[in-house]
Every structure is written in C-alpha cells, then in structure tokens.
C-alpha atoms as a PDB file:
ATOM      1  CA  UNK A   1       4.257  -3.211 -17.616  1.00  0.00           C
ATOM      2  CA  UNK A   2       5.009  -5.037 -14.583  1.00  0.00           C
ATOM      3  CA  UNK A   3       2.358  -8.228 -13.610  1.00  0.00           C
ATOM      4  CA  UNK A   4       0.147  -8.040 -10.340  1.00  0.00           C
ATOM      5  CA  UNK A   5       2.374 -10.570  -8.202  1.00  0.00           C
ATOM      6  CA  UNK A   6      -0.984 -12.836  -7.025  1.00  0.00           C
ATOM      7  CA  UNK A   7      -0.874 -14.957  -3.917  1.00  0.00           C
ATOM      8  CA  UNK A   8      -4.293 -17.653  -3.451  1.00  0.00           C
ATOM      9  CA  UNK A   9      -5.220 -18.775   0.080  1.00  0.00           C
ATOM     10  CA  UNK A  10      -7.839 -21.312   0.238  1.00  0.00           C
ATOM     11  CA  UNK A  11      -8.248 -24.723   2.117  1.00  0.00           C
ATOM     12  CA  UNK A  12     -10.012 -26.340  -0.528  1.00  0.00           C
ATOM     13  CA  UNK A  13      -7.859 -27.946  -3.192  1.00  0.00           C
ATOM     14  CA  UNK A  14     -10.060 -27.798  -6.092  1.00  0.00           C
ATOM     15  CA  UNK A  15     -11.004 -24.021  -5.593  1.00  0.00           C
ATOM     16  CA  UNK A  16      -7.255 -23.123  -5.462  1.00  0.00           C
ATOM     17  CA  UNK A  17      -7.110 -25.090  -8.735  1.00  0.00           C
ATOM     18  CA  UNK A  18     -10.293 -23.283 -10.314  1.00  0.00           C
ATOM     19  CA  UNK A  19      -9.012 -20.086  -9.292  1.00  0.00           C
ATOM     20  CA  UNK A  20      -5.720 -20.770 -11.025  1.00  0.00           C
ATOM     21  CA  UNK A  21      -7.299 -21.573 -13.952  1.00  0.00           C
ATOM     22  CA  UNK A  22      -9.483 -19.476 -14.414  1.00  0.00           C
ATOM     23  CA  UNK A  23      -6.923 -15.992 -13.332  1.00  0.00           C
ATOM     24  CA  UNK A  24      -3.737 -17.294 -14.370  1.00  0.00           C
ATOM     25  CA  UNK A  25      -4.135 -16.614 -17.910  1.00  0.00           C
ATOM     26  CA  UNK A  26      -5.383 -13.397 -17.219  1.00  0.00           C
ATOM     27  CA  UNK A  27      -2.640 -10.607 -18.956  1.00  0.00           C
ATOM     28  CA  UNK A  28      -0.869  -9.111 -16.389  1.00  0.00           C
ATOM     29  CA  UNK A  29      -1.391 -11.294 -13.762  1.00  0.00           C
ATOM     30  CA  UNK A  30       1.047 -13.807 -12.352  1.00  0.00           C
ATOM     31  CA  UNK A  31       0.056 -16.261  -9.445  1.00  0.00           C
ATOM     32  CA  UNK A  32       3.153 -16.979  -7.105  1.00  0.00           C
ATOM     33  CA  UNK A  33       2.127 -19.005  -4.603  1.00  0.00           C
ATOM     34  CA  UNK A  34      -1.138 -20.845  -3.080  1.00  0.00           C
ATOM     35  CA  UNK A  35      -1.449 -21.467   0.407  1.00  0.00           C
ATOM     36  CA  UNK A  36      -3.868 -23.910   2.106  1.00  0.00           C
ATOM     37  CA  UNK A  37      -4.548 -22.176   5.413  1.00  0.00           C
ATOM     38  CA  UNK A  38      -4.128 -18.521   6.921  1.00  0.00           C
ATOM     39  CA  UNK A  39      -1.165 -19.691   8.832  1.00  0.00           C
ATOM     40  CA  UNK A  40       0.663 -20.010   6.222  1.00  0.00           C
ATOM     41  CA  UNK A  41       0.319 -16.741   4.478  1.00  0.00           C
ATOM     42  CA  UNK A  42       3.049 -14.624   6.664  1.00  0.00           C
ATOM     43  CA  UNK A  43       6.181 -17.050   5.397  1.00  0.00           C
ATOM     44  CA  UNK A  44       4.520 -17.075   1.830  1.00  0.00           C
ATOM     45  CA  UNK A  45       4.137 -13.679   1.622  1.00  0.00           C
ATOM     46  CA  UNK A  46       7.796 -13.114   2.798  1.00  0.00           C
ATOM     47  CA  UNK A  47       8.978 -15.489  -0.023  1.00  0.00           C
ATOM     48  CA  UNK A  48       6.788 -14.323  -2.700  1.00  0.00           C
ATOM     49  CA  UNK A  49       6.318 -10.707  -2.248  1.00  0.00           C
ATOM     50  CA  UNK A  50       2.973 -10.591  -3.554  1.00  0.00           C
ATOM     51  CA  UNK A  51       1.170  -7.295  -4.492  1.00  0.00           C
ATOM     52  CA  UNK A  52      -2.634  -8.886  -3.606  1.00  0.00           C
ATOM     53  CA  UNK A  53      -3.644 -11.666  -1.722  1.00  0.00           C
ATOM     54  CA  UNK A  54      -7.031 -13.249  -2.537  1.00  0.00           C
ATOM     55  CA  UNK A  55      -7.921 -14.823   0.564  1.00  0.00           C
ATOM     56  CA  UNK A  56     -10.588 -17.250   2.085  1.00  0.00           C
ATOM     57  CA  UNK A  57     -12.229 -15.809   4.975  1.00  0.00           C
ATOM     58  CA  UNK A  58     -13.173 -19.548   6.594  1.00  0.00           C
ATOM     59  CA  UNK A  59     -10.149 -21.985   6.984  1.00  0.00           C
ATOM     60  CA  UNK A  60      -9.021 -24.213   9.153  1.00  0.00           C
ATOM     61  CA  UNK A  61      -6.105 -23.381  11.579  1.00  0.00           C
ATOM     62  CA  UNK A  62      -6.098 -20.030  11.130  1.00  0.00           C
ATOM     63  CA  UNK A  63      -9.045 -18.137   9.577  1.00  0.00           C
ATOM     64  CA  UNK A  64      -8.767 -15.347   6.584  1.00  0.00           C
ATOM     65  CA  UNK A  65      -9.922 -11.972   9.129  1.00  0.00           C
ATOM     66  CA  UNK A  66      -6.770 -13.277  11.955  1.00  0.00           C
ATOM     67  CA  UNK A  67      -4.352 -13.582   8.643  1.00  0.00           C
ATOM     68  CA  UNK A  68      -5.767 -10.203   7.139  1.00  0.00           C
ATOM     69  CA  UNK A  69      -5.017  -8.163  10.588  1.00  0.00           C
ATOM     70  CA  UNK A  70      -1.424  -9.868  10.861  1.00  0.00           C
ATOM     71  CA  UNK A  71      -0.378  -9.203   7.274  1.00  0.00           C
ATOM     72  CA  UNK A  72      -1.619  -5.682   7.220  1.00  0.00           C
ATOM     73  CA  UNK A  73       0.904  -4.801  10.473  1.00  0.00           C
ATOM     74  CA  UNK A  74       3.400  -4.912   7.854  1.00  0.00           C
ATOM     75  CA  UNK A  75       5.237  -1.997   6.310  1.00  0.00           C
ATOM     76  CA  UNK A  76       4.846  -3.808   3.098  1.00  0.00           C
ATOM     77  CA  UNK A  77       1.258  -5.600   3.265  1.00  0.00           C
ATOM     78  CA  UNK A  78       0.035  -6.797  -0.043  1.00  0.00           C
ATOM     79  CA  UNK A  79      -3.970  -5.779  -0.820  1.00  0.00           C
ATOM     80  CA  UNK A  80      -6.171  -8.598   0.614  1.00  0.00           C
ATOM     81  CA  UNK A  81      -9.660  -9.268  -1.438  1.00  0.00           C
ATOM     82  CA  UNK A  82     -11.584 -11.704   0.522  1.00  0.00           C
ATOM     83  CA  UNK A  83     -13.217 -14.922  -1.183  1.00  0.00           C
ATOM     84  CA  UNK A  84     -16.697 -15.934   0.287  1.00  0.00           C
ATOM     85  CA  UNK A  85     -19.685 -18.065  -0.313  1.00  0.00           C
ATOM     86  CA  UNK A  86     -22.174 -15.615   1.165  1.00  0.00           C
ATOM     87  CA  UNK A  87     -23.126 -12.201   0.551  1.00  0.00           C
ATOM     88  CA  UNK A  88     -22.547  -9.089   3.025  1.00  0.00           C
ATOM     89  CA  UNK A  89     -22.098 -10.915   6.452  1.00  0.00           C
ATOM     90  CA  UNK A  90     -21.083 -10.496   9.352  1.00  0.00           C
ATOM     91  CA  UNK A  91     -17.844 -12.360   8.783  1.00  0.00           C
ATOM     92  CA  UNK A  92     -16.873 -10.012   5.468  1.00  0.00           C
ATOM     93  CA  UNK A  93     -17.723  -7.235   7.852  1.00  0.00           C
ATOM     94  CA  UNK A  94     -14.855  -8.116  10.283  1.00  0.00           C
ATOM     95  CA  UNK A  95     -12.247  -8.809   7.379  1.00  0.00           C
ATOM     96  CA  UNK A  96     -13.117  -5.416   5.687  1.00  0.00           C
ATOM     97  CA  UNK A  97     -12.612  -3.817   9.224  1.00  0.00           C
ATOM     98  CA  UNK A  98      -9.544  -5.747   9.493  1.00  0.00           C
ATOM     99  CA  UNK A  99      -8.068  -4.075   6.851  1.00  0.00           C
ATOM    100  CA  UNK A 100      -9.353  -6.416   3.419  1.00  0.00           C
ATOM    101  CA  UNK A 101      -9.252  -4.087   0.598  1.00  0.00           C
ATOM    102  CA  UNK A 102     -13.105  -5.425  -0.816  1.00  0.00           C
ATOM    103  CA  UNK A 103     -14.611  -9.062  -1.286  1.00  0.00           C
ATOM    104  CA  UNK A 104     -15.686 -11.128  -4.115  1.00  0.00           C
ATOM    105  CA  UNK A 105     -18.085 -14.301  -3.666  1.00  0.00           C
ATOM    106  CA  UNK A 106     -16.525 -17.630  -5.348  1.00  0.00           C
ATOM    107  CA  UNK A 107     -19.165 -17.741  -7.804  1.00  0.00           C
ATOM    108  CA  UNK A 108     -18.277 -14.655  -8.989  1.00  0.00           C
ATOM    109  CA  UNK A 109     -17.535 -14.677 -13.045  1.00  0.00           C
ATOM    110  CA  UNK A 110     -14.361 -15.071 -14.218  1.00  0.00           C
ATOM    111  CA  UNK A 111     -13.920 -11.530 -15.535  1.00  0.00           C
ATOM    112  CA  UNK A 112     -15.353  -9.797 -12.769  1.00  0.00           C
ATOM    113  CA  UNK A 113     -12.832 -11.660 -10.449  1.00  0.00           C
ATOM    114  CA  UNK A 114      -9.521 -10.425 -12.648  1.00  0.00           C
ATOM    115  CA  UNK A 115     -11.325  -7.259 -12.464  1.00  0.00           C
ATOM    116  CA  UNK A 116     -11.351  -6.981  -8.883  1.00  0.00           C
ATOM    117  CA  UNK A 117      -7.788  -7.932  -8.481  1.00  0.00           C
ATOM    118  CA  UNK A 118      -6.855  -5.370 -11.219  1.00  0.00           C
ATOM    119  CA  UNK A 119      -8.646  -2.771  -9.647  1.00  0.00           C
ATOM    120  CA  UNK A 120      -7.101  -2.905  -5.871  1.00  0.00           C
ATOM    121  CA  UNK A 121      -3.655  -3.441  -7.064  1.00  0.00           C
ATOM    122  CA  UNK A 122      -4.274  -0.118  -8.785  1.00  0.00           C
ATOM    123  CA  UNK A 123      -5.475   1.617  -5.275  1.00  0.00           C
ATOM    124  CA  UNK A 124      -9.017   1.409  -6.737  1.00  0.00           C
ATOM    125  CA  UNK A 125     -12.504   0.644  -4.937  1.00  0.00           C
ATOM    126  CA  UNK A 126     -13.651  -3.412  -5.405  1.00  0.00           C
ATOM    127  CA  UNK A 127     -16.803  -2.378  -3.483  1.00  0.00           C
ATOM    128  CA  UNK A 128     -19.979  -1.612  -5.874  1.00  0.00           C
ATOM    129  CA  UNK A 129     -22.492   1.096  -4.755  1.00  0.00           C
ATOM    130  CA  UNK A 130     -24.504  -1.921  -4.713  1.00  0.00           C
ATOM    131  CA  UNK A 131     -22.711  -3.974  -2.501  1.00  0.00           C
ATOM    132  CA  UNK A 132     -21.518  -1.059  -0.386  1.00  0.00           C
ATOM    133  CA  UNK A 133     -25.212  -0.291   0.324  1.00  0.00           C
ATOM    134  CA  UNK A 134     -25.856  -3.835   1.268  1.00  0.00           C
ATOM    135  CA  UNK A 135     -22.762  -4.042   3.470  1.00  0.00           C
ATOM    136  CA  UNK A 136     -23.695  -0.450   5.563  1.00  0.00           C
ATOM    137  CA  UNK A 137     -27.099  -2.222   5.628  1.00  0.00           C
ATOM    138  CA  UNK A 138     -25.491  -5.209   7.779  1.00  0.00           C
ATOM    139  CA  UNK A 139     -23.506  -3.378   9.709  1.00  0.00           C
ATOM    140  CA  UNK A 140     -26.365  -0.880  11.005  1.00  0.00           C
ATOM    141  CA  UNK A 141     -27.386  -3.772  13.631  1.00  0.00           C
ATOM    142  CA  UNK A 142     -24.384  -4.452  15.539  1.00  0.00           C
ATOM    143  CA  UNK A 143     -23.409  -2.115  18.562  1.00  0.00           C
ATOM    144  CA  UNK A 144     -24.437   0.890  16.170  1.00  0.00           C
ATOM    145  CA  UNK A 145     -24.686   3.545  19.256  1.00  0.00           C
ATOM    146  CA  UNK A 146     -21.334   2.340  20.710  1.00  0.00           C
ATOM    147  CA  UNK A 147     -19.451   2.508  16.903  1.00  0.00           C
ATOM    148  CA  UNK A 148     -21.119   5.536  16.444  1.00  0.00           C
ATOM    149  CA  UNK A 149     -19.657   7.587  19.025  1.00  0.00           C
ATOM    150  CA  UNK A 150     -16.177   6.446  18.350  1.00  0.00           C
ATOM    151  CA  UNK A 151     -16.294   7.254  14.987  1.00  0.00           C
ATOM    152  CA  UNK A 152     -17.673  10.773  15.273  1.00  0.00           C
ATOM    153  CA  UNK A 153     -14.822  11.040  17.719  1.00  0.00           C
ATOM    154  CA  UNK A 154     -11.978   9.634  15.120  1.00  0.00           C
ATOM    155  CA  UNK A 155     -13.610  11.246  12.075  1.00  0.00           C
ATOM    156  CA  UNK A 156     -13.281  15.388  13.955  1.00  0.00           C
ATOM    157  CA  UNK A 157      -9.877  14.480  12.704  1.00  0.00           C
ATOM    158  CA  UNK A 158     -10.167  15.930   9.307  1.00  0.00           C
ATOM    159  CA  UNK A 159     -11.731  19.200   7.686  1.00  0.00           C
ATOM    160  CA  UNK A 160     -14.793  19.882   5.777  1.00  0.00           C
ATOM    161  CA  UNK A 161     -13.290  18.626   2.266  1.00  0.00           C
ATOM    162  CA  UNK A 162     -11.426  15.511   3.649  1.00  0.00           C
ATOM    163  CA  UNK A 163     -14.798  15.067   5.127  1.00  0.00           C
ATOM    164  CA  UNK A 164     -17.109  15.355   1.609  1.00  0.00           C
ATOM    165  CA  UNK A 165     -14.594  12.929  -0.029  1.00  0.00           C
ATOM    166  CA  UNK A 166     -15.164  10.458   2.612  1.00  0.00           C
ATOM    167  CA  UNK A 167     -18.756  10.505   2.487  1.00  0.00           C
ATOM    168  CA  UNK A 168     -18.319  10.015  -1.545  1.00  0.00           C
ATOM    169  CA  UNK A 169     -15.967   7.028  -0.719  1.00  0.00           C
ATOM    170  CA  UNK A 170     -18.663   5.709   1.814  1.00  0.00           C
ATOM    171  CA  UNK A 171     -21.296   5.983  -1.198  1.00  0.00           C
ATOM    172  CA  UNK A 172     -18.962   3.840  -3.434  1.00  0.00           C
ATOM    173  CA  UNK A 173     -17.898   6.391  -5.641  1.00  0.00           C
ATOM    174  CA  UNK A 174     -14.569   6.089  -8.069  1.00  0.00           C
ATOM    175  CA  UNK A 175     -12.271   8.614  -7.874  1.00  0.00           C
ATOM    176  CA  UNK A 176     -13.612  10.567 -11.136  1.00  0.00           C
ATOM    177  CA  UNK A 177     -17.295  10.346  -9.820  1.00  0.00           C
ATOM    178  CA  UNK A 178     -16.295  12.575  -6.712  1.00  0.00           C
ATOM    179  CA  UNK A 179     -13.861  14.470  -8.594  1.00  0.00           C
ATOM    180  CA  UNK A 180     -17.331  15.433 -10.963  1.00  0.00           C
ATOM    181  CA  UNK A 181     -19.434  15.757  -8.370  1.00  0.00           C
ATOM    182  CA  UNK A 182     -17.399  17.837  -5.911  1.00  0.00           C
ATOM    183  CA  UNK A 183     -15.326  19.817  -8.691  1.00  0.00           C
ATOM    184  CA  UNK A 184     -11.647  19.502  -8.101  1.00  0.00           C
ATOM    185  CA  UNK A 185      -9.994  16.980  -9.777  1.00  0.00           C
ATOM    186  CA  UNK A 186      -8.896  13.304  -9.637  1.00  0.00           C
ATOM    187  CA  UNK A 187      -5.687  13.874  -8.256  1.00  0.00           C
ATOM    188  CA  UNK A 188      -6.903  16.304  -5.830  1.00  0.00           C
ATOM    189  CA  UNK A 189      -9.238  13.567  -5.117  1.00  0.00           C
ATOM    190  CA  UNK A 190      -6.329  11.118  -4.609  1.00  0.00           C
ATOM    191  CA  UNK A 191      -4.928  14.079  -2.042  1.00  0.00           C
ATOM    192  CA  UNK A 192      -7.990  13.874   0.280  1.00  0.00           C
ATOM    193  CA  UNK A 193      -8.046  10.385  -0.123  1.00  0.00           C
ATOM    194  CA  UNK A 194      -4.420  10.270   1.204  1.00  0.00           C
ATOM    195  CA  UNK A 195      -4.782  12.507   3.814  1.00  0.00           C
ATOM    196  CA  UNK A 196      -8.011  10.558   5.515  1.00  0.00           C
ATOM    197  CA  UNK A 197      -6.279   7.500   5.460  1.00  0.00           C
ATOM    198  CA  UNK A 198      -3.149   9.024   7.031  1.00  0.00           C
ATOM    199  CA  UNK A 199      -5.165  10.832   9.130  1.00  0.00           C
ATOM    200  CA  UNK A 200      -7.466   8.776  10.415  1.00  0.00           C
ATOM    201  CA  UNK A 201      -4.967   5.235  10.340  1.00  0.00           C
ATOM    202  CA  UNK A 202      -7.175   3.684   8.146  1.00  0.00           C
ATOM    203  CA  UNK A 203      -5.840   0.765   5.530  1.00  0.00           C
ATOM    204  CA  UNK A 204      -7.634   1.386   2.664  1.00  0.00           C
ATOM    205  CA  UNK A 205     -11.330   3.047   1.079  1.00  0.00           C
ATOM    206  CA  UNK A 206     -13.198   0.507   2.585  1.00  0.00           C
ATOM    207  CA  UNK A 207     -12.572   1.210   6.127  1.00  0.00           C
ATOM    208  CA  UNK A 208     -13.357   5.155   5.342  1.00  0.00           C
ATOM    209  CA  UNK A 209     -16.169   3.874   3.774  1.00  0.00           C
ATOM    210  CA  UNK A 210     -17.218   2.010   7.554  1.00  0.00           C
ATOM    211  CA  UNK A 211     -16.037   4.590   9.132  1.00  0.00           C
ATOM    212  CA  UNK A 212     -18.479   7.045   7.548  1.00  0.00           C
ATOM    213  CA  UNK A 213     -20.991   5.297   7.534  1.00  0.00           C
ATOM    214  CA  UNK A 214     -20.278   4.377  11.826  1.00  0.00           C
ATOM    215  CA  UNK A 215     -20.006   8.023  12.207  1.00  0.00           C
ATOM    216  CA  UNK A 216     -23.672   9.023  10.562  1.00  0.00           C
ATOM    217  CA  UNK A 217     -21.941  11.060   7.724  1.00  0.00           C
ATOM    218  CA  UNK A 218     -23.479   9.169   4.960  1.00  0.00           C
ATOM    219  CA  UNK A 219     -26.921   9.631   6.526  1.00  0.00           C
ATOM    220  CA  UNK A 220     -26.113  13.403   7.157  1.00  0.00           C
ATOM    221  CA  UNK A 221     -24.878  13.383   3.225  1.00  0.00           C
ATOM    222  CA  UNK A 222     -28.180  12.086   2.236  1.00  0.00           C
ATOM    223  CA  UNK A 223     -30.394  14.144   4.182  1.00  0.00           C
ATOM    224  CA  UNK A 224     -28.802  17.296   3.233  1.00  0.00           C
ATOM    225  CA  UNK A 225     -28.191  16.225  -0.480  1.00  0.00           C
ATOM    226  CA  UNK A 226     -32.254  16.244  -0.334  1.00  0.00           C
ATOM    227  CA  UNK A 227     -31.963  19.894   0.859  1.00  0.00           C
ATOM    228  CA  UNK A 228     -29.737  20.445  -1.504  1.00  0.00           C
ATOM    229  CA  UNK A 229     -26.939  22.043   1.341  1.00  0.00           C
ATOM    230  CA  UNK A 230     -24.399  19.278   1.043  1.00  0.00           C
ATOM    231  CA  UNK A 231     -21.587  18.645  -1.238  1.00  0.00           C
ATOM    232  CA  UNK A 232     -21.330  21.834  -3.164  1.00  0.00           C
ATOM    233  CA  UNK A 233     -17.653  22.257  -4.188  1.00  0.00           C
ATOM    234  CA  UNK A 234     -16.934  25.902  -2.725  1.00  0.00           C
ATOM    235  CA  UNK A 235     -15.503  25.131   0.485  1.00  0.00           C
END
C-alpha cells in the first residue's frame, strides 16, 4: 500500500516538531516536507508532490486561506486540512470556502489527527455532524440573504437526487449513512457525489456542504424530514 505523501505548514517551530512526532510514526504516513510560511508551500509542493497538506491558517507572510486558494488552482492540488487554535470561526470558514478539505484544532489528540489525514486522502468527510452543525451555525450571520440567493441560483444546477445527496453531505453524513438512508448504494453515492462537485465547481464535500446549507436546503431537509416528505429513495 502506498503512504499518504504529508506536507506540514506552520510558522511555529516547535508545533512543526510536535506534529512530526507525533504523525510521523503513524503507518502509512510519510511526512516530506515542512514549510514555515504559506509562501512557501507552491515550490514545496512542486518538489514534494504531496497527497495532503496540513496547513496553518495564521502565518506570517502569507496566511493558510491565500495558500489554500493558490494550491487548489492546480490540476494536481494535494487535500488541505487546516490547523487552528479556535473552534468554528470565521477564519476556518474562509479556508473551507477556499477549497480546505476539513479542519482540525492543534490540540486535537494524536489519533484523531492521523485520522483526519487518513480520511481526506481517502476522499472521505473530516467534518463531524458535530462540528458541521457548529460551522453552518457561524456561517448563518454573515451576508446570509446575499449567499443565499447565489446559491439557490448555483445549486438549480443539479436534479432532485444530486440534490438529496447534497443535503446528506451538508448534514455530515459518510458515504454509507446516505447510501442507508436514501437506498442506493455507496458507489452510487460516490456518483452523485461526483457529479455535484463537477457540476457545481466545487473542490471537495465541504464546500457542498456550505453550499447547501447557503442555499436553505438543509433547512428545507429538516422541515420536511419532520413531515416526513423528504428523502424517500423513489425518485
């Protein structure tokens, strides 16, 4: 099995050094390369070819949201998981809509930090229910009636089913938990999951995730879920 190719980004020595520590013994991991500020990430990237990036969001020279949005104009952009002291924020919101595939704080366990890098090098969600709820929380008071319309404009892009799976992704679901709950299965799953992102010239599940929620669908979801008129699996 081939290693995740790793790449840390971090202005502060000694949490490059913990973070090396504490993931480089991980199986299946291999750290190649550490950079210092997000200027330096394009020419590292280029040399290293890595598959993720875990990536400060606050730096010096160049800041981890600018360096997120430049490496993900690549044909080849590695996975970005954001590092951050605080919780859902207005600065994780701008580096998930700038393409960062989820966020884990530095305090985060160990495990739960291999985890996360395991799981979005495998096209996986990083995002908890949990913390997906808190971040749609956050984001519901900045220019909501402004987002909104764009969204429900961008989202009239895909059909009824593309548009169930991304109100499951909005909800943090896995793959298998929408597969169960709107019977098809995983790889069909995958499918719609493909064909939003294409569609819609999104990055990654986060973004549908924002997207939805910008566009009302995962209030509309809830309210008829009540009713019990959304999500059935026969159309």
């Amino acid at each position: 099995m081939t290693a995740i190719r790793l790449l840390l980004v971090d202005d502060d020595p000694l949490v490059r050094a913990g973070l090396s520590l504490m993931i480089g013994g991980a199986d299946g991991i291999e750290i190649v390369g550490e950079a210092a500020d997000g200027k330096d990430v394009d020419a590292l990237v280029d040399r290293t070819r890595p598959d993720v990036v875990l990536m400060d969001i606050r730096m010096p020279s160049m800041d981890g949201i600018t360096a997120t949005e430049r490496l993900r104009t690549r044909p080849d952009a590695p996975q970005v998981v954001v590092l951050t002291t605080f919780h859902a924020d207005e600065q994780v919101l701008r580096a998930l809509r700038a393409g960062a595939a989820g966020f884990v704080l530095k305090d985060t366990p160990p495990a739960e930090i291999v985890d996360a890098v395991r799981r979005v090098a495998a096209g996986d969600p990083v995002l908890s229910p949990t913390v997906t709820r808190q971040l749609m929380h956050h984001a519901a008071g900045t220019a909501a009636d402004t987002r909104r319309s764009r969204a429900r404009e961008r989202i009239a892009a895909v059909n009824d089913r593309e548009r169930e799976v991304a109100v499951a992704v909005g909800r943090g679901l896995s793959n298998a938990e929408i597969a169960a709950e709107l019977f098809m299965s995983v790889a069909t799953v995958k499918t719609h999951v493909s064909r939003v992102l294409a569609k819609l010239d999104l990055n990654n599940r986060v973004q549908i995730a924002l997207l939805a929620y910008d566009a009302g669908l995962l209030e509309e979801g809830t309210e008829a879920a009540e009713s019990g008129d959304f999500g059935e699996g026969g159309h």
